[in-house]
Every structure is written in structure tokens, then in C-alpha cells.
Protein backbone atom coordinates (compact mmCIF):
# COMPACT_ATOMS: atom_id res chain seq x y z
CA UNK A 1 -45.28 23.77 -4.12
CA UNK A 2 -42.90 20.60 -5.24
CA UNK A 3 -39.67 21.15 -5.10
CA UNK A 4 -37.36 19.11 -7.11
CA UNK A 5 -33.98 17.40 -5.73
CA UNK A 6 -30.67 18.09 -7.07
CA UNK A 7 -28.87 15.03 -7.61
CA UNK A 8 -25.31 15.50 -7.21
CA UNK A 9 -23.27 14.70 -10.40
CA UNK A 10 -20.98 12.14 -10.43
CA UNK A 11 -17.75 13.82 -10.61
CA UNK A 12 -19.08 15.19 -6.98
CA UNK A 13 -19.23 11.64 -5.75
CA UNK A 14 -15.90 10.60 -7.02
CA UNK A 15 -14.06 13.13 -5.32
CA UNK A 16 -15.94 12.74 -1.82
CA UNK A 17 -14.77 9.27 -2.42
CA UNK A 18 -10.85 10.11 -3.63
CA UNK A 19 -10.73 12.30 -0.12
CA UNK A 20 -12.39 9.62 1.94
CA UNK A 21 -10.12 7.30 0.81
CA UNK A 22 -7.34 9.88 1.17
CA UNK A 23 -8.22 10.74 4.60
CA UNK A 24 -8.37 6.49 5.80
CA UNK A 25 -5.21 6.10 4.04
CA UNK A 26 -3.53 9.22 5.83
CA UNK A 27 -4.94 8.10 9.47
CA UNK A 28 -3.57 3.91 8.71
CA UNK A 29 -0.21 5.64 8.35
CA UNK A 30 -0.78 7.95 11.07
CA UNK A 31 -1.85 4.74 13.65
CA UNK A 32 0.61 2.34 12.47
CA UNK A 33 3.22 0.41 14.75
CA UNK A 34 6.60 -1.38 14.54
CA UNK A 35 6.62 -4.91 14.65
CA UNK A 36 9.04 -7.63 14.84
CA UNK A 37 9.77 -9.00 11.18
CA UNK A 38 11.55 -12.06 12.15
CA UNK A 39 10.45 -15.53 13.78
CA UNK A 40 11.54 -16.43 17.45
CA UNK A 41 14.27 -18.59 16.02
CA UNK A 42 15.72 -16.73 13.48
CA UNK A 43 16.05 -13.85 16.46
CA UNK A 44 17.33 -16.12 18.52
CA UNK A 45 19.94 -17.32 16.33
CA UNK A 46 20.36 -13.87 15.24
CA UNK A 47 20.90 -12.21 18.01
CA UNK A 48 23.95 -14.49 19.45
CA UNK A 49 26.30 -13.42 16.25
CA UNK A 50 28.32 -10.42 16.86
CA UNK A 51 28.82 -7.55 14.83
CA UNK A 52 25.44 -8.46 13.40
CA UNK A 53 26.58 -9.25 9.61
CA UNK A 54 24.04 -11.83 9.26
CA UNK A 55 21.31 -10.05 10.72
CA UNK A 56 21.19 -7.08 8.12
CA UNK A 57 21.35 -9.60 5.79
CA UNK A 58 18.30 -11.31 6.67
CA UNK A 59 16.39 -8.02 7.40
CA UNK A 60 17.59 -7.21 3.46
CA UNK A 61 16.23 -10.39 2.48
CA UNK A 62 12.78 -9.64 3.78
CA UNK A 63 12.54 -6.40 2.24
CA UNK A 64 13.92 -7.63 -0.72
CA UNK A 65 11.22 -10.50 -0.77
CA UNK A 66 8.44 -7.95 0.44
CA UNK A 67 8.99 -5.69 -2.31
CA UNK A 68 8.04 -8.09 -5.43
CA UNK A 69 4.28 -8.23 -4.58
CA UNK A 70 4.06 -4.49 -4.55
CA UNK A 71 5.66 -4.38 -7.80
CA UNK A 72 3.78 -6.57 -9.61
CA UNK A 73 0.35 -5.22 -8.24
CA UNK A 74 1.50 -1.98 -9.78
CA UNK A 75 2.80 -3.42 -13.35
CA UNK A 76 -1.03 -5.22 -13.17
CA UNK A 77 -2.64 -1.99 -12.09
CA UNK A 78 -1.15 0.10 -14.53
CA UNK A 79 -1.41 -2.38 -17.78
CA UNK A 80 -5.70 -2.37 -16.43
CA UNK A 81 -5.19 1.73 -16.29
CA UNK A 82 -3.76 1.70 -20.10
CA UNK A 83 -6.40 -0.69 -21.31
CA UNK A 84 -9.20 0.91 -19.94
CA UNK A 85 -7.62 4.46 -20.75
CA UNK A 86 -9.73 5.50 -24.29
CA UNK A 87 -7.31 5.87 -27.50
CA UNK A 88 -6.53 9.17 -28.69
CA UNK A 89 -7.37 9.37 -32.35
């Protein structure tokens, strides 16, 4: 006779998606490399200075400079979390 399909629901489909995207996120940090973080001439000019005082502050700088865009995607991502959250009544 007919038989009649099961959809699956959609809480099914969100988390195959939340463990797909899980998994890809867990193998980009397995596969990642180390890079250089610093132009040719800033190495160059870097690398001459001993005891390396001016180096650690550039590398600070960088991170220091890297860090702002992550924070403000998260301040945007959470204020879009709370306004799309329902209100409690």
C-alpha cells in the first residue's frame, strides 16, 4: 500500500546543523598553522634590536589591534540575540 514519509521536525535539523558546524569548526582548529604576523620590514628592523623590547611590543600591538573586531562582532551578535530573544511576561 502507500506509505507515508516522516518528515523530520525541525529541532532534528537544527541540531544536525549545530554538530556539523561543530565538527568544521573543531577540524579548522585541528588543521590550522603558524604564520608570520609581521611585514618583511618590520622583521627586518625587528630582528637587528637586541634584547627584543621592541619586538614584544609590536607583537602586543597586533593582538591588541586584532582583538577589537572580535569584540565588537560579539557586542553586535549578542544585542541581535536579546532583540530577537521573546519577552518574558
Amino acid at each position: 500500500m502507500y506509505k507515508r514519509k516522516i518528515k523530520p521536525n525541525k529541532i532534528e535539523n537544527k541540531a544536525k546543523s549545530s554538530m556539523t558546524l561543530l565538527v568544521g569548526f573543531v577540524i579548522a582548529l585541528l588543521y590550522s598553522t603558524n604564520s608570520s604576523a609581521q611585514c618583511a620590514m618590520c622583521r627586518a628592523v625587528l630582528e637587528t634590536e637586541e634584547g627584543g623590547v621592541k619586538a614584544e611590543a609590536v607583537n602586543d600591538g597586533i593582538v591588541y589591534l586584532m582583538a577589537f573586531p572580535y569584540i565588537l562582532v560579539a557586542i553586535i551578535g549578542y544585542v541581535i540575540y536579546k532583540s530577537r530573544k521573546p519577552k518574558a511576561t
